[in-house]
N, C-alpha and C. Protein backbone atom coordinates (compact mmCIF):
# COMPACT_ATOMS: atom_id res chain seq x y z
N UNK A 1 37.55 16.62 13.61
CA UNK A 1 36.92 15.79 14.64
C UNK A 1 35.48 16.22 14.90
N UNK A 2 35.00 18.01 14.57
CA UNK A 2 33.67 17.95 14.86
C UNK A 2 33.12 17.30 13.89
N UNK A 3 32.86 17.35 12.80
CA UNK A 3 32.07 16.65 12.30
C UNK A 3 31.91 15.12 12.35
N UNK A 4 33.08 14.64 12.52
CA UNK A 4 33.19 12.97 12.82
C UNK A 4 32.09 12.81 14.12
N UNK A 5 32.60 13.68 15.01
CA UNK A 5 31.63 13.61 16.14
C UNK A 5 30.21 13.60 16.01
N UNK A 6 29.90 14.41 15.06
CA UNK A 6 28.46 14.84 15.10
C UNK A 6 27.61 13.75 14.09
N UNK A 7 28.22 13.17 13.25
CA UNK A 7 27.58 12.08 12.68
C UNK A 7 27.96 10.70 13.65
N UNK A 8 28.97 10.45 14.60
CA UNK A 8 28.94 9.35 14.97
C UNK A 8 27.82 9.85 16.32
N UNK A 9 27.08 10.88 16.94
CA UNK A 9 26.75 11.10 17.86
C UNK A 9 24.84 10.82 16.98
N UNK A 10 24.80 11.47 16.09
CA UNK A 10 23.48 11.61 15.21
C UNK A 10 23.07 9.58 14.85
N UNK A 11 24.33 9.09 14.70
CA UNK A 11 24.48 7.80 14.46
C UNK A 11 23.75 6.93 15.61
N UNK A 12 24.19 7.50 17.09
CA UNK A 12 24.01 6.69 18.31
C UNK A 12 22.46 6.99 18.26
N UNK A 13 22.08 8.52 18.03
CA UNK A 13 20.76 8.89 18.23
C UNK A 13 19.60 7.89 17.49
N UNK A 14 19.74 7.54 16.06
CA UNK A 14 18.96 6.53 15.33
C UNK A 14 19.01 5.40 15.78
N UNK A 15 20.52 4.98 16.69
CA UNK A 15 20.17 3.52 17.29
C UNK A 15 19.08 3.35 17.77
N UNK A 16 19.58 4.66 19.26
CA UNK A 16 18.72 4.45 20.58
C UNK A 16 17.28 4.86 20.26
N UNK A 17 16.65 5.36 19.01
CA UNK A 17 15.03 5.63 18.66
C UNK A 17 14.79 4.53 17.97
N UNK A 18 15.45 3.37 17.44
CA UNK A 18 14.87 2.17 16.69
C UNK A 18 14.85 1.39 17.83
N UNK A 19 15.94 1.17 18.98
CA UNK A 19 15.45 0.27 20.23
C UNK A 19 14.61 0.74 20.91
N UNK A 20 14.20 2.05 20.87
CA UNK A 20 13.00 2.18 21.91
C UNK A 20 12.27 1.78 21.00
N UNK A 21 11.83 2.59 19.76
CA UNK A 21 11.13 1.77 19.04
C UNK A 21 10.21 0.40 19.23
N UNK A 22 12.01 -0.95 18.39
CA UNK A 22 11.83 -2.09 18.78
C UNK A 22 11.44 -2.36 20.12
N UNK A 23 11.57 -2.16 20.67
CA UNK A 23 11.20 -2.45 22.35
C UNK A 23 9.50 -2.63 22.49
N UNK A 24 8.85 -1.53 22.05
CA UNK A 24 7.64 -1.27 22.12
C UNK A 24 6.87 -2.04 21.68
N UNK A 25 7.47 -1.92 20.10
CA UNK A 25 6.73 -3.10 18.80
C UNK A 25 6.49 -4.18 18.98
N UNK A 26 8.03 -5.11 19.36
CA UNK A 26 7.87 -5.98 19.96
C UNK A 26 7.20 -6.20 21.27
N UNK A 27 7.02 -5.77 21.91
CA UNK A 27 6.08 -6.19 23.56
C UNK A 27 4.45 -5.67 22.98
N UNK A 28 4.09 -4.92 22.57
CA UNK A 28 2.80 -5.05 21.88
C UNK A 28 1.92 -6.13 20.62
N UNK A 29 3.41 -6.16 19.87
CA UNK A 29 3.24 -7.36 19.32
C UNK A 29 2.75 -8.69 19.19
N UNK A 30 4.29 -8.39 20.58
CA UNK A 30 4.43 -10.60 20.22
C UNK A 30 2.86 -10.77 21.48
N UNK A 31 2.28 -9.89 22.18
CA UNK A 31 1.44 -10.07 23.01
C UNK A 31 0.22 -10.40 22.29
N UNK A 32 0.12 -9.34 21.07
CA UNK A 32 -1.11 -9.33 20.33
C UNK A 32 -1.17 -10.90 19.25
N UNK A 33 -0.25 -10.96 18.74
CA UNK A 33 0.40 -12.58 18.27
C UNK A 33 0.32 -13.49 18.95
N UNK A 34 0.64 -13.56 20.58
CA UNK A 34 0.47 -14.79 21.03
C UNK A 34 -0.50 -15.18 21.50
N UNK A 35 -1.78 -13.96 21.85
CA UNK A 35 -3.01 -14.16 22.50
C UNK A 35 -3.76 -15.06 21.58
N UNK A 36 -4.41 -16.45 21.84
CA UNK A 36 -5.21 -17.11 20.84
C UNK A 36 -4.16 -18.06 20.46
N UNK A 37 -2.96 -18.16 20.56
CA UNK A 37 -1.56 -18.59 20.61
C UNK A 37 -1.25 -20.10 20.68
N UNK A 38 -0.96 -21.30 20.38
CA UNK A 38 -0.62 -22.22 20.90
C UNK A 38 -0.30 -22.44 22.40
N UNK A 39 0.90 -22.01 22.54
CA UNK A 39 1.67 -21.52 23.51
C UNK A 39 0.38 -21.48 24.59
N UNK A 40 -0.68 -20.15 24.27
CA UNK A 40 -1.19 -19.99 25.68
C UNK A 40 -2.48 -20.61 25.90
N UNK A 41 -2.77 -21.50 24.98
CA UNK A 41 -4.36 -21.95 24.92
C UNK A 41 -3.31 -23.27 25.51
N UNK A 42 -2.15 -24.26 25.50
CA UNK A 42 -1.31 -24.76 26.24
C UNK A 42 -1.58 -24.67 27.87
N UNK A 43 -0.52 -23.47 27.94
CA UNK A 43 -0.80 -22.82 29.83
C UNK A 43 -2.14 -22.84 29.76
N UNK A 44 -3.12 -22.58 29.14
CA UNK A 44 -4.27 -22.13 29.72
C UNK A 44 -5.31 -23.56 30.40
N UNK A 45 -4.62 -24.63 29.37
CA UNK A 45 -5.11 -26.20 29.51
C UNK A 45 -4.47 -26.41 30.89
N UNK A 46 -3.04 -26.33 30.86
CA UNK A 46 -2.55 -26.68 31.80
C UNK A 46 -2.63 -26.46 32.98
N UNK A 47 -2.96 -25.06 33.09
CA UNK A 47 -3.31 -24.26 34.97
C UNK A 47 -4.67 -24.88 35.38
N UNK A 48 -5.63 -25.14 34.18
CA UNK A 48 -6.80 -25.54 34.58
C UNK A 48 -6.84 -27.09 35.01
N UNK A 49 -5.92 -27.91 34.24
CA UNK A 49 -5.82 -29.37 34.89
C UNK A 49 -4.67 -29.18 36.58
N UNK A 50 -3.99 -28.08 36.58
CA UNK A 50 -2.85 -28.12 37.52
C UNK A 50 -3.22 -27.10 38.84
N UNK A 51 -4.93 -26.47 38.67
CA UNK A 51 -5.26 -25.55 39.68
C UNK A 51 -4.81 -24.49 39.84
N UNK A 52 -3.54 -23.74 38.57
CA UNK A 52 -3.25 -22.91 38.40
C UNK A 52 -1.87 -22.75 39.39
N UNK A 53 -1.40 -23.65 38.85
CA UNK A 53 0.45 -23.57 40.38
C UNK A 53 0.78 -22.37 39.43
N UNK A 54 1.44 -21.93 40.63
CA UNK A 54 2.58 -20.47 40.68
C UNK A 54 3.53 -20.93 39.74
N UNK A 55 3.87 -22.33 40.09
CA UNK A 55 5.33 -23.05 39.36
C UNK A 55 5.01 -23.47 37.60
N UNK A 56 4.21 -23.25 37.78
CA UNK A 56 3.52 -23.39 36.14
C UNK A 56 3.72 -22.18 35.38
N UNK A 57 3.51 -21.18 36.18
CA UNK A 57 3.34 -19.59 35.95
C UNK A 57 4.71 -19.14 35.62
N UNK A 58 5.58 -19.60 36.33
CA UNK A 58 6.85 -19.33 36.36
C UNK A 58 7.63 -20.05 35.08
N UNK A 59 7.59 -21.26 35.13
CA UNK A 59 7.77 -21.99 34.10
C UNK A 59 7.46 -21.08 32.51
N UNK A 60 6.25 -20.85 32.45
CA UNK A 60 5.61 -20.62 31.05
C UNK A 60 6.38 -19.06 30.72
N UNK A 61 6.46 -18.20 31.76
CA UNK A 61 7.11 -16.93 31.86
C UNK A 61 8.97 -17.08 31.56
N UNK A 62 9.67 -18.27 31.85
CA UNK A 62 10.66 -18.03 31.11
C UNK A 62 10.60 -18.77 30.01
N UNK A 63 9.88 -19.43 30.00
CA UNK A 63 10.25 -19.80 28.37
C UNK A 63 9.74 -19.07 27.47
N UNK A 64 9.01 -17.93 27.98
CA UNK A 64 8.42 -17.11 26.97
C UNK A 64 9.36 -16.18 26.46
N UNK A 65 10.85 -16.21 27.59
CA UNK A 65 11.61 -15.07 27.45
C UNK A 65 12.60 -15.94 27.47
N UNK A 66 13.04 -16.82 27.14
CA UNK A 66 14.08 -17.87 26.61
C UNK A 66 13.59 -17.84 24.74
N UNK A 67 12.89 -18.18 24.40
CA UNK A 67 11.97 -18.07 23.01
C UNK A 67 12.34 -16.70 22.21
N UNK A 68 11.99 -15.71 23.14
CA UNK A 68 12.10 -14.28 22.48
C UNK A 68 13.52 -13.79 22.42
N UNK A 69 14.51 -13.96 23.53
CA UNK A 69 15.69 -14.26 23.44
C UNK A 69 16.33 -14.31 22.17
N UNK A 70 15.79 -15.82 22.31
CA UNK A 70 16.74 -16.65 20.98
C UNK A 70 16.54 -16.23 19.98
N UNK A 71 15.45 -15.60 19.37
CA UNK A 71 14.89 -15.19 17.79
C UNK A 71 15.81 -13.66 18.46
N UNK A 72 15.83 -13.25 18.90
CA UNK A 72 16.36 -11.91 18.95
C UNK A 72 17.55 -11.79 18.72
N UNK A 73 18.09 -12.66 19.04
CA UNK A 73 19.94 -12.83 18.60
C UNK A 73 19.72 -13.41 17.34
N UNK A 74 19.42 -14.34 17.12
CA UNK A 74 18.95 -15.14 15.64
C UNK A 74 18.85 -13.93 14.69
N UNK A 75 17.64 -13.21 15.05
CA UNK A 75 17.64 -12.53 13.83
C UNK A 75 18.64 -10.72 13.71
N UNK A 76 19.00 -10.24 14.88
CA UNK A 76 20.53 -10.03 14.54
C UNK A 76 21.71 -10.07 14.06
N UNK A 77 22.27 -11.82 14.67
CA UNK A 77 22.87 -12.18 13.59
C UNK A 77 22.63 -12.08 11.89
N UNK A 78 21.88 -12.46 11.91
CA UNK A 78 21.23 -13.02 10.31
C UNK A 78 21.21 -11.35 9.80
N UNK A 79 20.45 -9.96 10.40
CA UNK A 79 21.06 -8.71 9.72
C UNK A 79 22.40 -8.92 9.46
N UNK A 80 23.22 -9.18 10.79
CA UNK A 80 24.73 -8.64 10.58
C UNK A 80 25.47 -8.85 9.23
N UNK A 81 24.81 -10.07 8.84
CA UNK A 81 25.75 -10.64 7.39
C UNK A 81 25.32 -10.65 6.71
N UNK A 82 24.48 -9.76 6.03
CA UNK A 82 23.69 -9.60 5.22
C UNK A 82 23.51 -8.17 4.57
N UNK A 83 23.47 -7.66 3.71
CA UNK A 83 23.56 -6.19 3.15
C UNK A 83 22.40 -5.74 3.40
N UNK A 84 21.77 -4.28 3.57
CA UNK A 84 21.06 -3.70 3.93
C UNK A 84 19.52 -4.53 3.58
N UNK A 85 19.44 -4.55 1.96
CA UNK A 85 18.62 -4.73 0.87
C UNK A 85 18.11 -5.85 1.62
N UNK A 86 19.17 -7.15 1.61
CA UNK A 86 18.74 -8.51 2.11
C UNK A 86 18.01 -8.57 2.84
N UNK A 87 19.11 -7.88 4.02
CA UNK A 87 18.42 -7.86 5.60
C UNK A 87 16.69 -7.66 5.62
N UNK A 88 16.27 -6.42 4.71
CA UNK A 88 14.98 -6.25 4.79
C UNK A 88 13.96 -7.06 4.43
N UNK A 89 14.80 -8.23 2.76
CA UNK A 89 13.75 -8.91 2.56
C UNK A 89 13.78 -10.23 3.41
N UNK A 90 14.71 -10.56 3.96
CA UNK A 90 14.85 -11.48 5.35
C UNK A 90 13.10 -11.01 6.20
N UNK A 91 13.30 -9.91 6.86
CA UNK A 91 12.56 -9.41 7.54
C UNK A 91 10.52 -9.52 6.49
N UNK A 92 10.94 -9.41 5.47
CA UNK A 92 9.45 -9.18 4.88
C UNK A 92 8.95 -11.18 4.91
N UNK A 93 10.47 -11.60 4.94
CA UNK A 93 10.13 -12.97 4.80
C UNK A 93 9.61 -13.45 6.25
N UNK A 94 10.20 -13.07 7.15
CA UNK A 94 9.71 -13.40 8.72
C UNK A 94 8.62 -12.97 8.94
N UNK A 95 8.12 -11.74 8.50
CA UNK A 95 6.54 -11.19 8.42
C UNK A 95 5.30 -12.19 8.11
N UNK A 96 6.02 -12.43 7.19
CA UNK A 96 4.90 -13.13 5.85
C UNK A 96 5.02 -15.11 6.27
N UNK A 97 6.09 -15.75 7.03
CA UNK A 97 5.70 -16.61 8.22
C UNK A 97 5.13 -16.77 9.01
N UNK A 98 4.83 -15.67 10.04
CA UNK A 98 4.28 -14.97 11.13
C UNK A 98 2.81 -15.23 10.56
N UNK A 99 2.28 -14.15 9.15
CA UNK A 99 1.23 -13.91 8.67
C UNK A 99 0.69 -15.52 8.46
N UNK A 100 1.39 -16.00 8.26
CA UNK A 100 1.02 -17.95 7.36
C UNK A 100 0.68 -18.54 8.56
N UNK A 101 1.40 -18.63 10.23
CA UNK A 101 0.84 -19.53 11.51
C UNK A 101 0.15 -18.65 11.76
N UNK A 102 -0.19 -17.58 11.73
CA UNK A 102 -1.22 -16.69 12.50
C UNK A 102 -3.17 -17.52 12.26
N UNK A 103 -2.27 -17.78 10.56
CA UNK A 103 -3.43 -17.83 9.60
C UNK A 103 -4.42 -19.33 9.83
N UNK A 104 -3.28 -19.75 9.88
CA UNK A 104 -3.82 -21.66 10.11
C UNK A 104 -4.51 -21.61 11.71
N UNK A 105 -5.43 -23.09 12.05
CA UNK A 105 -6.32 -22.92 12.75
C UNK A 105 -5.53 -23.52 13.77
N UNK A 106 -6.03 -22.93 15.32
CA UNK A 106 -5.18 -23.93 16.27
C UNK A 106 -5.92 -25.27 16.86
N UNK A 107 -5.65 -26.33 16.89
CA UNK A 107 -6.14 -27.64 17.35
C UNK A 107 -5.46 -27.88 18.40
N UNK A 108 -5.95 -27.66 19.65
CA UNK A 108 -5.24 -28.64 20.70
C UNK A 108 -6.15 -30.31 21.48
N UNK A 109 -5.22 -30.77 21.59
CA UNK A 109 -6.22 -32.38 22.31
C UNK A 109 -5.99 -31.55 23.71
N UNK A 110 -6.88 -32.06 24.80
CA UNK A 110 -6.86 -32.22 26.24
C UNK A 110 -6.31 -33.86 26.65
N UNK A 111 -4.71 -33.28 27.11
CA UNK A 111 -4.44 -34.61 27.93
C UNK A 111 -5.37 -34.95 28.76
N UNK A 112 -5.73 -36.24 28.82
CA UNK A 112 -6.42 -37.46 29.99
C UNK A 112 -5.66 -37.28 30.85
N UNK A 113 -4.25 -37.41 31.14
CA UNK A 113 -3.52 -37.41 32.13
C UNK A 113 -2.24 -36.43 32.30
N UNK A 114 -2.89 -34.81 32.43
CA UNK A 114 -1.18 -34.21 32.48
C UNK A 114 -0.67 -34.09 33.01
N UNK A 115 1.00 -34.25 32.61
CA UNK A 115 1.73 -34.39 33.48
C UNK A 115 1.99 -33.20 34.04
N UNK A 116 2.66 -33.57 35.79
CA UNK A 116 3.17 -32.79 36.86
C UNK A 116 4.69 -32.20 36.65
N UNK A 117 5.37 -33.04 35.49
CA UNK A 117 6.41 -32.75 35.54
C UNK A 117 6.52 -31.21 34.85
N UNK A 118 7.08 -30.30 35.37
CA UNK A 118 7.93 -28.73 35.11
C UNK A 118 8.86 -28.60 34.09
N UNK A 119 9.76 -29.61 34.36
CA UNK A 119 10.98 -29.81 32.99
C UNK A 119 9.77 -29.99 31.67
N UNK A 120 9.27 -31.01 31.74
CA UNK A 120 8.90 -31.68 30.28
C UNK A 120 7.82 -30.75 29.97
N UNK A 121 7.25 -29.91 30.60
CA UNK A 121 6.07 -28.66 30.22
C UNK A 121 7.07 -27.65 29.54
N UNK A 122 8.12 -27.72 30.59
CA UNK A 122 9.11 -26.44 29.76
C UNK A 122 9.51 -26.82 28.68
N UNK A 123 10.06 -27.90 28.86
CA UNK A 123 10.46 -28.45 26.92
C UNK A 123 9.30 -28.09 25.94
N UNK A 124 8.70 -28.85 26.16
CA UNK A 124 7.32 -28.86 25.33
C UNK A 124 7.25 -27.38 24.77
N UNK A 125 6.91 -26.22 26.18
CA UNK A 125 6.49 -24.77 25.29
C UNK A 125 7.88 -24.65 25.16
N UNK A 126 9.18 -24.83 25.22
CA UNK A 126 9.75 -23.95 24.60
C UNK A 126 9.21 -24.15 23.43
N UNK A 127 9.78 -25.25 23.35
CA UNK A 127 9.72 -26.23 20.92
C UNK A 127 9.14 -25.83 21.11
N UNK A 128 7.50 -24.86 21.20
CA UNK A 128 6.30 -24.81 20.59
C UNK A 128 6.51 -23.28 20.53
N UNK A 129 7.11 -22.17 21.31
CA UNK A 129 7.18 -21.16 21.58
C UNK A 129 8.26 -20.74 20.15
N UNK A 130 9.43 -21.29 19.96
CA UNK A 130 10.25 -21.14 19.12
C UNK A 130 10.05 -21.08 17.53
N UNK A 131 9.80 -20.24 16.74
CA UNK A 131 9.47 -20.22 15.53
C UNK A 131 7.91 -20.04 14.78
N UNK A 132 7.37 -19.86 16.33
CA UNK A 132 5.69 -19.26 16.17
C UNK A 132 5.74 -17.93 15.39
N UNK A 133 4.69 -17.53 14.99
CA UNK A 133 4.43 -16.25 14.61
C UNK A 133 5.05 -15.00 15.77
N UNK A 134 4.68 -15.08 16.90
CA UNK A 134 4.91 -13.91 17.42
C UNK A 134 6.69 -14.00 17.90
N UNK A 135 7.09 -15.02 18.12
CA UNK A 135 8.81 -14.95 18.18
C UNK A 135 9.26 -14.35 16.67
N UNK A 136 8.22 -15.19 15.56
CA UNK A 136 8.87 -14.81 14.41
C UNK A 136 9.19 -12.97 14.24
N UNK A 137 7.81 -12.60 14.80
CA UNK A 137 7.99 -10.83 15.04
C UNK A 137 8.88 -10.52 15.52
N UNK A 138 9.31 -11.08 16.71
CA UNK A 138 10.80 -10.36 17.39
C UNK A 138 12.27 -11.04 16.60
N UNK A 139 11.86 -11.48 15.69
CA UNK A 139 13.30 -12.11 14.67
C UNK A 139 12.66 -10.73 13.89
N UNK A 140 11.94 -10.32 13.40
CA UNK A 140 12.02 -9.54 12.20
C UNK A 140 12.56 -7.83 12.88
N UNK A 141 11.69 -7.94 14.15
CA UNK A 141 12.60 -6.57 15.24
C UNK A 141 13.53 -6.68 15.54
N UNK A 142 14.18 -7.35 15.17
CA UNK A 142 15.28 -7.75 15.72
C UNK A 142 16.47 -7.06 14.63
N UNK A 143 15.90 -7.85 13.64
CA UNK A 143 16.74 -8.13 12.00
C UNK A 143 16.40 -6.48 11.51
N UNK A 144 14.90 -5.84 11.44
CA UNK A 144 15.16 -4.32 11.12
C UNK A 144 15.88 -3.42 12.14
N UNK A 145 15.95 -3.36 13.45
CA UNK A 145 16.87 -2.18 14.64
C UNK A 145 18.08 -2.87 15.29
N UNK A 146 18.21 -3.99 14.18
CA UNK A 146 19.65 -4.51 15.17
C UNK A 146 19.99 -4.00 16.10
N UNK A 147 19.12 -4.12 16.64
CA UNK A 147 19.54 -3.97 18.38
C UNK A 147 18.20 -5.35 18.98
N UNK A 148 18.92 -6.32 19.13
CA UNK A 148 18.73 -7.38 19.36
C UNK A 148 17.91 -7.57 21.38
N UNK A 149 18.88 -6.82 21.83
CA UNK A 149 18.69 -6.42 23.20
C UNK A 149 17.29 -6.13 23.55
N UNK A 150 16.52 -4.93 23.18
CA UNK A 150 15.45 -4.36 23.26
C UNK A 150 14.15 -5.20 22.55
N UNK A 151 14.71 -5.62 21.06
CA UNK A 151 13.43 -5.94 20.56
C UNK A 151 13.64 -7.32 21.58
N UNK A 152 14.21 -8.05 22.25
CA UNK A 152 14.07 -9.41 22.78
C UNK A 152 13.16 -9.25 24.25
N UNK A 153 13.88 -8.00 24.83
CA UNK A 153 12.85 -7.91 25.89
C UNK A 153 11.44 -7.49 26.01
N UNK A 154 11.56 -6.63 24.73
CA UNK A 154 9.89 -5.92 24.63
C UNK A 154 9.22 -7.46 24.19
N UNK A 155 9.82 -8.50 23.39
CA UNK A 155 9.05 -9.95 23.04
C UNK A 155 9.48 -10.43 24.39
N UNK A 156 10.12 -10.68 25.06
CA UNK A 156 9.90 -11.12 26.49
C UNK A 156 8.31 -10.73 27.12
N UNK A 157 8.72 -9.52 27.53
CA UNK A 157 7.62 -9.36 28.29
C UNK A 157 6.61 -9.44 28.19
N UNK A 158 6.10 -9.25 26.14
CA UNK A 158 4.80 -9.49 26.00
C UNK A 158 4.58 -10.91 25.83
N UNK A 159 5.34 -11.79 25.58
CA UNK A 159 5.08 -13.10 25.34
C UNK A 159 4.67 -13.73 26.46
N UNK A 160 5.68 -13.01 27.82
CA UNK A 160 5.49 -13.91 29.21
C UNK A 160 3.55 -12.96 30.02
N UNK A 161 3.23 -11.60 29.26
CA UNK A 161 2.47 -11.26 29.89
C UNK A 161 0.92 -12.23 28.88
N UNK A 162 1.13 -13.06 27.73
CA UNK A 162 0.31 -13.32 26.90
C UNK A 162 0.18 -15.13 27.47
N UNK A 163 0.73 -15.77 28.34
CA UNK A 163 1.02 -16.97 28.92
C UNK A 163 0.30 -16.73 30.25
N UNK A 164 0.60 -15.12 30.74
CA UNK A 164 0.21 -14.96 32.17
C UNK A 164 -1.44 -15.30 32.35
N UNK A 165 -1.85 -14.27 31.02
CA UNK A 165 -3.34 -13.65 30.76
C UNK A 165 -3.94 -15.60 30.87
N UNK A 166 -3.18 -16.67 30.11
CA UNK A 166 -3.75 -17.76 29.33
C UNK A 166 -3.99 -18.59 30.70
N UNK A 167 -2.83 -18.52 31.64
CA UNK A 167 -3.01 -18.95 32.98
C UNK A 167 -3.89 -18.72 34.02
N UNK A 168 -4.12 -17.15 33.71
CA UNK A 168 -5.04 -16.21 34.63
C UNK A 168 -6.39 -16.86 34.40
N UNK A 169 -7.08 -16.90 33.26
CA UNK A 169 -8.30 -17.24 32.95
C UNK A 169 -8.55 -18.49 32.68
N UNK A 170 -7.59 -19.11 32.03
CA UNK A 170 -7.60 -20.76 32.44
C UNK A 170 -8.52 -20.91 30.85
N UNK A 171 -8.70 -22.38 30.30
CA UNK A 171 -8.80 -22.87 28.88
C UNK A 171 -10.69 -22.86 28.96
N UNK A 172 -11.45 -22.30 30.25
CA UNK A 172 -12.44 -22.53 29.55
C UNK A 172 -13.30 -21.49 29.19
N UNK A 173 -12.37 -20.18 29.91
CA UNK A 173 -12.50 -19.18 29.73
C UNK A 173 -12.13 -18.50 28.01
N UNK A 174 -10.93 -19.00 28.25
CA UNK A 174 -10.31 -18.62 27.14
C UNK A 174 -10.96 -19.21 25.14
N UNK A 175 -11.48 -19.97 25.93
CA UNK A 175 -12.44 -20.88 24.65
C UNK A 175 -13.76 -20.03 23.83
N UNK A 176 -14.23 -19.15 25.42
CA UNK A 176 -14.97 -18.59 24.59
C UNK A 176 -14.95 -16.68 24.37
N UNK A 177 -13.51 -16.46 24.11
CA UNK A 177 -13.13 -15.64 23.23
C UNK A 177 -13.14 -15.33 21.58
N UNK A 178 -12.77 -14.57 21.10
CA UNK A 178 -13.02 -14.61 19.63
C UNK A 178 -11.74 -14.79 19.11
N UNK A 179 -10.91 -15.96 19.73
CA UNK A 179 -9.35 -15.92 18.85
C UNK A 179 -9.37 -15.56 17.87
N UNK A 180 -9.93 -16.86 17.16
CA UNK A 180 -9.42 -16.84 15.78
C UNK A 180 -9.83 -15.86 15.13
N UNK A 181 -10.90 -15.12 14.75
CA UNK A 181 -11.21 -13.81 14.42
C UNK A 181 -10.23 -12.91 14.55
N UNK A 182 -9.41 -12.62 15.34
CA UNK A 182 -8.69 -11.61 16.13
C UNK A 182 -7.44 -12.25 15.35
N UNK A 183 -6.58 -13.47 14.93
CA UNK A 183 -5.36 -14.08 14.88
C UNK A 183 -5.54 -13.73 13.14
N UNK A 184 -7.04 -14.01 12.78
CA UNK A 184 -7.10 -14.08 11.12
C UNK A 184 -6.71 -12.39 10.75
N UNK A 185 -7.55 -11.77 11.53
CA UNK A 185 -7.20 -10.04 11.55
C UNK A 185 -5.91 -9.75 11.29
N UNK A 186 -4.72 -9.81 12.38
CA UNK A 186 -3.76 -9.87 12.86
C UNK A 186 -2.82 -10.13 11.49
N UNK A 187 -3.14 -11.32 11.37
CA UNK A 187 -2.63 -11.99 9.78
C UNK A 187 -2.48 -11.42 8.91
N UNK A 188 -3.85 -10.96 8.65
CA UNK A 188 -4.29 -10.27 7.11
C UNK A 188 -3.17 -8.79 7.36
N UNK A 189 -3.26 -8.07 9.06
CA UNK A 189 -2.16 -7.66 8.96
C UNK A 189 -1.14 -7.07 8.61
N UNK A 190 -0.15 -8.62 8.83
CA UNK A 190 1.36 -8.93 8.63
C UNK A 190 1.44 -9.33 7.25
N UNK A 191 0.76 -9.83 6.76
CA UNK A 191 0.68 -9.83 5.30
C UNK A 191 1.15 -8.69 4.62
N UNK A 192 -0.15 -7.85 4.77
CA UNK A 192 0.40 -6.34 4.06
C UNK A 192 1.34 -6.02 4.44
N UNK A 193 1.99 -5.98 5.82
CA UNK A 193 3.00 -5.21 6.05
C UNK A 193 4.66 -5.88 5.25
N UNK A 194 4.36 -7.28 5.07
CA UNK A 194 5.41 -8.02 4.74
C UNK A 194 5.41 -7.55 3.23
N UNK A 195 4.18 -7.21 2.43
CA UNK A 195 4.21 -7.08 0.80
C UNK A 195 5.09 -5.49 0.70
N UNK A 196 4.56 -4.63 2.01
CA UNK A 196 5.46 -3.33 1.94
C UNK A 196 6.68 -3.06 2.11
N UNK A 197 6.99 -4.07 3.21
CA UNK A 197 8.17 -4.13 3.44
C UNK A 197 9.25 -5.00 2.12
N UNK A 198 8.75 -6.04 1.92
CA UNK A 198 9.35 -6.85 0.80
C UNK A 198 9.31 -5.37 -1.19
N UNK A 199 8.50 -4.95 -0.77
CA UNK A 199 8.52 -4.15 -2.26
C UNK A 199 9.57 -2.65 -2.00
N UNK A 200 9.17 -2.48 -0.81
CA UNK A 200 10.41 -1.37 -0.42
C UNK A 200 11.63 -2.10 -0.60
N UNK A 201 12.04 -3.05 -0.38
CA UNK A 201 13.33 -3.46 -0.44
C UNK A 201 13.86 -3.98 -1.62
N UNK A 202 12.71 -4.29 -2.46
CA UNK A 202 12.73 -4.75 -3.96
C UNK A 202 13.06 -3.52 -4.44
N UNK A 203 12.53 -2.39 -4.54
CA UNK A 203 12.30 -1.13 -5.33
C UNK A 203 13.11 -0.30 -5.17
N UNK A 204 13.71 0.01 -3.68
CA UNK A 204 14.81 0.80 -2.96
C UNK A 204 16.09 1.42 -3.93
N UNK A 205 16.22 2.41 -3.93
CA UNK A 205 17.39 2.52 -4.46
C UNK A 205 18.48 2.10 -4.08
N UNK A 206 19.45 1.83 -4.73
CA UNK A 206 20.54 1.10 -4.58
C UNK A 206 21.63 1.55 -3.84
């Protein structure tokens, strides 16, 4: 029994250092991913046509953590059934998605008339929040520390603090930042990291 113990105890130890880990990665991340973001150049239109409501604020903050959520179980699952090898090139593949919307340019129109309604803003960012680059990060934290839990909240919080920032300063502020510079960076990246990750898992011993 000692030794059973001591590898199932050494076992718990690698969990709980890949969720702190994930935790981190993700909330630095999906923050650095979403800044320049659809999502928040969105809120950022929106607080400025809406005077910046609290209820807007609130709104954009769970769907940022409804979004990160869902890719976090998503890409959990998707480790679970999957052999080690896979799992990783799953993950180099979510990278190298991430790296591809990071890459493309963002175009938004200014509604003439936006709407007041809360529901249909929330719809809207979720679909838009769901399958972006920076959720895609917390599917790939997710899918390398299966621990689904941590990497979802560390993409919670940075996603809802990257909506906050877009609200805070509002779209005309935010216009004259250096997104795209910063998103193309970012990109170039996740790229590499996806070619390392994808060739480690190609090359790996068996």
């Amino acid at each position: 029994m000692g030794p059973q113990r001591h590898w199932q105890s050494r076992g718990r130890g690698r969990r709980d250092r890949l969720g702190v880990d994930g935790f981190l990665i993700a909330l630095l991340l999906v923050f650095a991913l979403a800044t320049g973001g659809r999502d928040q150049r969105m809120v950022a239109q929106w607080a400025s046509a809406l005077h910046r409501s609290p209820a807007l604020l609130v709104v954009a903050a769970l769907s940022a953590c409804l979004s990160a959520g869902a890719m976090a179980w998503v890409g959990a699952e998707f480790a679970a059934l999957l052999p080690r090898r896979a799992a990783q090139m799953l993950v180099a593949f979510a990278l190298a998605v991430a790296a591809i919307e990071l890459a493309l340019p963002v175009r938004l129109t200014s509604p003439q008339e936006p709407t007041r309604s809360l529901g249909a803003l929330f719809v809207v960012l979720l679909a838009r929040q769901v399958g972006d680059g920076a959720r895609f990060a917390v599917f790939a934290l997710s899918a390398w520390t299966v621990v689904p839990l941590t990497a979802g909240l560390g993409g919670a919080l940075g996603g809802a603090a990257a909506v906050t920032l877009g609200w805070s300063v509002g779209s005309a502020s935010l216009a004259r930042w250096p997104l795209t510079k910063l998103r193309w960076g970012l990109a170039a990246c996740l790229a590499v990291a996806a070619l390392f990750v994808g060739l480690d898992a190609r090359f790996a011993a068996a």
